[in-house]
Structure formats: structure tokens, C-alpha cells
C-alpha atoms as a PDB file:
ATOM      1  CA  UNK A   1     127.176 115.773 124.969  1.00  0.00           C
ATOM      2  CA  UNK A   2     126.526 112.857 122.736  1.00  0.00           C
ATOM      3  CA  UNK A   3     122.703 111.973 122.052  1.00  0.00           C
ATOM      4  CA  UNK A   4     122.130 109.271 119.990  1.00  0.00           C
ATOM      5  CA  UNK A   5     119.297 109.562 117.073  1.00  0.00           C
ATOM      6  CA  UNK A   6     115.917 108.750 118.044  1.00  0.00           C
ATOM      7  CA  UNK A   7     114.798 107.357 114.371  1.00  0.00           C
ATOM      8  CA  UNK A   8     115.475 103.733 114.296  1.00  0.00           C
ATOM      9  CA  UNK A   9     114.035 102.621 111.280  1.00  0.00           C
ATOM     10  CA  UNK A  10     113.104 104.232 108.181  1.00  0.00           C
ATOM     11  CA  UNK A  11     110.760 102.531 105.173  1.00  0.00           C
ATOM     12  CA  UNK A  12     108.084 102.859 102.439  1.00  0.00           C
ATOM     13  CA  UNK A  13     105.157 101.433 103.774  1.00  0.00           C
ATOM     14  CA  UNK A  14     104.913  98.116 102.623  1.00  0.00           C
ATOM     15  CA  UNK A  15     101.656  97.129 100.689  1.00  0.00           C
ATOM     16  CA  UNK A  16     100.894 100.737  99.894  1.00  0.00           C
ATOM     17  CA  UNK A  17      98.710 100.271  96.794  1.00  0.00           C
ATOM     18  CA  UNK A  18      96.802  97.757  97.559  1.00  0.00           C
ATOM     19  CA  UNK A  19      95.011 100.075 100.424  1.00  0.00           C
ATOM     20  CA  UNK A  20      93.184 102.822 100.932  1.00  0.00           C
ATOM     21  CA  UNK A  21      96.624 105.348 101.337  1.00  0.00           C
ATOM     22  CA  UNK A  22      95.856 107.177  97.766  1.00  0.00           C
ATOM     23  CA  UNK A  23      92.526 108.175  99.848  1.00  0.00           C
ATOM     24  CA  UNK A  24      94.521 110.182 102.352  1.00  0.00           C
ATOM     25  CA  UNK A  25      97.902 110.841 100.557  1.00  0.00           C
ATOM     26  CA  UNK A  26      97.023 114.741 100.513  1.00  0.00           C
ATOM     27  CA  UNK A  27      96.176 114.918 104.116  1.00  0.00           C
ATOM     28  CA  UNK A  28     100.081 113.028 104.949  1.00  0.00           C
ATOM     29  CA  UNK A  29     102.701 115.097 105.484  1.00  0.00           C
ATOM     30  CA  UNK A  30     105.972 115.154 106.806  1.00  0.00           C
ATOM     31  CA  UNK A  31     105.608 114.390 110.603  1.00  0.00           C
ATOM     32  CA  UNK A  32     102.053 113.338 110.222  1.00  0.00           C
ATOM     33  CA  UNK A  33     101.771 110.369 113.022  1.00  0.00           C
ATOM     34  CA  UNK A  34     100.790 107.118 112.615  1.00  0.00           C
ATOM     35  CA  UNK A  35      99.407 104.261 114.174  1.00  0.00           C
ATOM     36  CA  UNK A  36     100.836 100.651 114.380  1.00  0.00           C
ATOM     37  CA  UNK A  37      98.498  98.281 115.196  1.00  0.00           C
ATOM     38  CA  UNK A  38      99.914  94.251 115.216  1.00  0.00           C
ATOM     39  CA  UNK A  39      98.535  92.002 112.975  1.00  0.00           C
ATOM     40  CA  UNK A  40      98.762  88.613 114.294  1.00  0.00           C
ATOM     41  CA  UNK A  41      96.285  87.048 112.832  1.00  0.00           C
ATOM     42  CA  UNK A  42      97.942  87.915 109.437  1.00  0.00           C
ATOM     43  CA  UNK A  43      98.168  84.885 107.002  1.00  0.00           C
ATOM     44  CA  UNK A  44     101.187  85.641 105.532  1.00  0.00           C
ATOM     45  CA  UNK A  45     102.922  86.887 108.354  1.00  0.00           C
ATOM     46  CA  UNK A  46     102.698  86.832 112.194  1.00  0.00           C
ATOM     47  CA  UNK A  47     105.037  89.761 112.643  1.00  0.00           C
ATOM     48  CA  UNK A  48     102.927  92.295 110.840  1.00  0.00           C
ATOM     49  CA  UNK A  49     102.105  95.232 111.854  1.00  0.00           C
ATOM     50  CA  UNK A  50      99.396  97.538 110.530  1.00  0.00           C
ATOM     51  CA  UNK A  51     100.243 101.090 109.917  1.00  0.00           C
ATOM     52  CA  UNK A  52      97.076 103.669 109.843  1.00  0.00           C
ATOM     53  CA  UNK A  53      96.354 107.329 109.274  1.00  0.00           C
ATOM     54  CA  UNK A  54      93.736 107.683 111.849  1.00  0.00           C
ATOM     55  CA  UNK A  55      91.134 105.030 110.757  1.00  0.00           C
ATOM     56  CA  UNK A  56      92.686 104.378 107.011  1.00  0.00           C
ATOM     57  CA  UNK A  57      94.714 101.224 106.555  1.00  0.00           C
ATOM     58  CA  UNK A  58      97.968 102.388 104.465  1.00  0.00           C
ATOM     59  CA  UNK A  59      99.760  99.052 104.130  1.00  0.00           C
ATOM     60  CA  UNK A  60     102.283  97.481 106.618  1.00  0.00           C
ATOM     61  CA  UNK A  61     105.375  98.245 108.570  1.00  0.00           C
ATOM     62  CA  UNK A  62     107.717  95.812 106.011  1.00  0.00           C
ATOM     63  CA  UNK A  63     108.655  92.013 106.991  1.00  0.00           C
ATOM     64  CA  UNK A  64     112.196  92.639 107.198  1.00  0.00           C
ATOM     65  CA  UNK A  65     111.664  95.902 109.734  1.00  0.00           C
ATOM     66  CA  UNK A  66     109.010  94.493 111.951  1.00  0.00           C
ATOM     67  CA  UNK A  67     110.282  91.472 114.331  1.00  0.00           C
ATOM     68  CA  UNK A  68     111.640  93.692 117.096  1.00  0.00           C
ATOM     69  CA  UNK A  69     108.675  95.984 117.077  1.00  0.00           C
ATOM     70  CA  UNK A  70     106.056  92.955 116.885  1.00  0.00           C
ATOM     71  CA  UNK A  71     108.154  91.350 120.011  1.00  0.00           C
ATOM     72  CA  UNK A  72     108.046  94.445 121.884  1.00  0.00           C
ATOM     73  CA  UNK A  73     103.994  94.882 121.495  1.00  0.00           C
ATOM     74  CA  UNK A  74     103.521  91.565 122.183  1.00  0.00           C
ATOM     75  CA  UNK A  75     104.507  91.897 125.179  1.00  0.00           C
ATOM     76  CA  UNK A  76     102.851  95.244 125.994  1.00  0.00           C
ATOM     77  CA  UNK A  77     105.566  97.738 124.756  1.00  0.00           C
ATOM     78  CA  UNK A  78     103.810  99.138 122.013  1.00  0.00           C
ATOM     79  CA  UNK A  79     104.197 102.885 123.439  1.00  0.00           C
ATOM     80  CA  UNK A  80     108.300 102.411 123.334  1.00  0.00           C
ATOM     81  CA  UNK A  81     108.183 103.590 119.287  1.00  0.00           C
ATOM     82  CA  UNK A  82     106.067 106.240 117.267  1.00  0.00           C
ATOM     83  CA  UNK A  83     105.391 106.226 113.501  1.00  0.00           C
ATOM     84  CA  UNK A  84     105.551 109.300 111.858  1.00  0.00           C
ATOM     85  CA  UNK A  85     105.872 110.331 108.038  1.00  0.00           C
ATOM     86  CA  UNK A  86     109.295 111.397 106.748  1.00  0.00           C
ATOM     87  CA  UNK A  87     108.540 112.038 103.239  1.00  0.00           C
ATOM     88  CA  UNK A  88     105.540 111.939 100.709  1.00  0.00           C
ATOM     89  CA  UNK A  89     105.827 111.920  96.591  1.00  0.00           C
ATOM     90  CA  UNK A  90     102.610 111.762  95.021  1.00  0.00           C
ATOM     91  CA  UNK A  91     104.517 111.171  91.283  1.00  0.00           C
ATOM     92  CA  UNK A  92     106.532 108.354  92.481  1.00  0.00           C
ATOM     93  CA  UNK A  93     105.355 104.811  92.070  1.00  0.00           C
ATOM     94  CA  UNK A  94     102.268 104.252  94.298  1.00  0.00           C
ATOM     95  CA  UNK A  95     104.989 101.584  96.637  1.00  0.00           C
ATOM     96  CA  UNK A  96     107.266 104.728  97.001  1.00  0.00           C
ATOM     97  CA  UNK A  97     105.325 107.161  97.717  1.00  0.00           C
ATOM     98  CA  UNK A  98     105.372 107.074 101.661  1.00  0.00           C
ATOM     99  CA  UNK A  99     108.385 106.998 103.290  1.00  0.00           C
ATOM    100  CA  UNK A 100     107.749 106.183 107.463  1.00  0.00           C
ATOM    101  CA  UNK A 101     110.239 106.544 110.099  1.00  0.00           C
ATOM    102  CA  UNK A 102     109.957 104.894 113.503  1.00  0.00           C
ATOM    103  CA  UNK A 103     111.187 106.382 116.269  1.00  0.00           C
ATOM    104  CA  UNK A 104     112.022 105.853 119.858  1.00  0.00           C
ATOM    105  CA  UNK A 105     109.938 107.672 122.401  1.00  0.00           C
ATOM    106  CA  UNK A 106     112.086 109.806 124.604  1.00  0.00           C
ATOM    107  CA  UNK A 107     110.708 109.155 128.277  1.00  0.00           C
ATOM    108  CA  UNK A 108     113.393 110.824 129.927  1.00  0.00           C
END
């Protein structure tokens, strides 16, 4: 039986050095979950969405990846998706160095 894939976006997280991610890049790991949290009050873009290890800001879910998933918490949806790590590379530049996937929860 057919089952469609649950990841529906992948990305580096988008502002990475310019936060606090290099304090927690050890403690990320593949699968590690995240939290988005909208930004709407964001001056440079309504859309964004915050993406956080725990209480550590790591950057932003990136412009072109986050209209459908700031629609869908606007309007109370926000547990529809998950965040989680797909890859980390501490020697890669510090805006590749997290690589996010978001997922679709499976409620069935």
C-alpha cells in the first residue's frame, strides 16, 4: 500500500549565525525536535517563524518555506507539522550547518 512521505519540507535554518545555535550545536542531533514559534511581529517579515532548541533561538524557518506553515498557525494549526533535525556539520559554514525537516504529524 502506497504511503506518502511525511517530510514536507527540508532547509538550513535560516539566520543561523546570527543566534545563539553555535551554543547548542553539540547537543543537536539528527531527530532532535524543535520548536516553531510564529513571529508576527517580525520587521522584516510577517510570515516568520522562530525555530528553537528548547529555550535557544537558532534562526528562522526560511521566507520562501514558511507561508503555508505561518497560515496554518495562524489560524490555530500549529500541531499539524513537527520540526526535527535531519543533519548537523559543525565544519560547514555556520548558515549550513543545520539542516531541519518539517514534517506532517500522523494523527491517524
Amino acid at each position: 500500500m502506497y504511503e506518502p512521505s511525511k517530510l514536507l519540507k527540508s532547509f538550513y535554518v535560516a539566520g543561523f549565525q546570527y543566534y545563539d545555535g553555535a551554543l547548542v550545536l553539540d547537543k543537536l542531533k539528527p531527530g532532535t525536535k524543535l520548536k516553531m514559534v510564529p513571529a508576527p511581529d517580525n520587521p522584516y517579515d510577517p510570515n516568520a517563524i522562530e525555530l528553537r532548541y528548547k529555550k535557544t533561538k537558532l534562526g528562522f524557518v526560511p521566507r520562501v518555506d514558511n507561508g503555508l506553515l505561518s497560515v496554518l498557525a495562524f489560524y490555530g494549526h500549529k500541531g499539524v507539522f513537527e520540526a526535527r533535525v535531519l543533519q548537523v556539520d559543525p565544519e560547514a559554514a555556520p548558515q549550513e550547518q543545520v539542516r531541519v525537516g518539517v514534517y506532517v504529524v500522523d494523527n491517524r
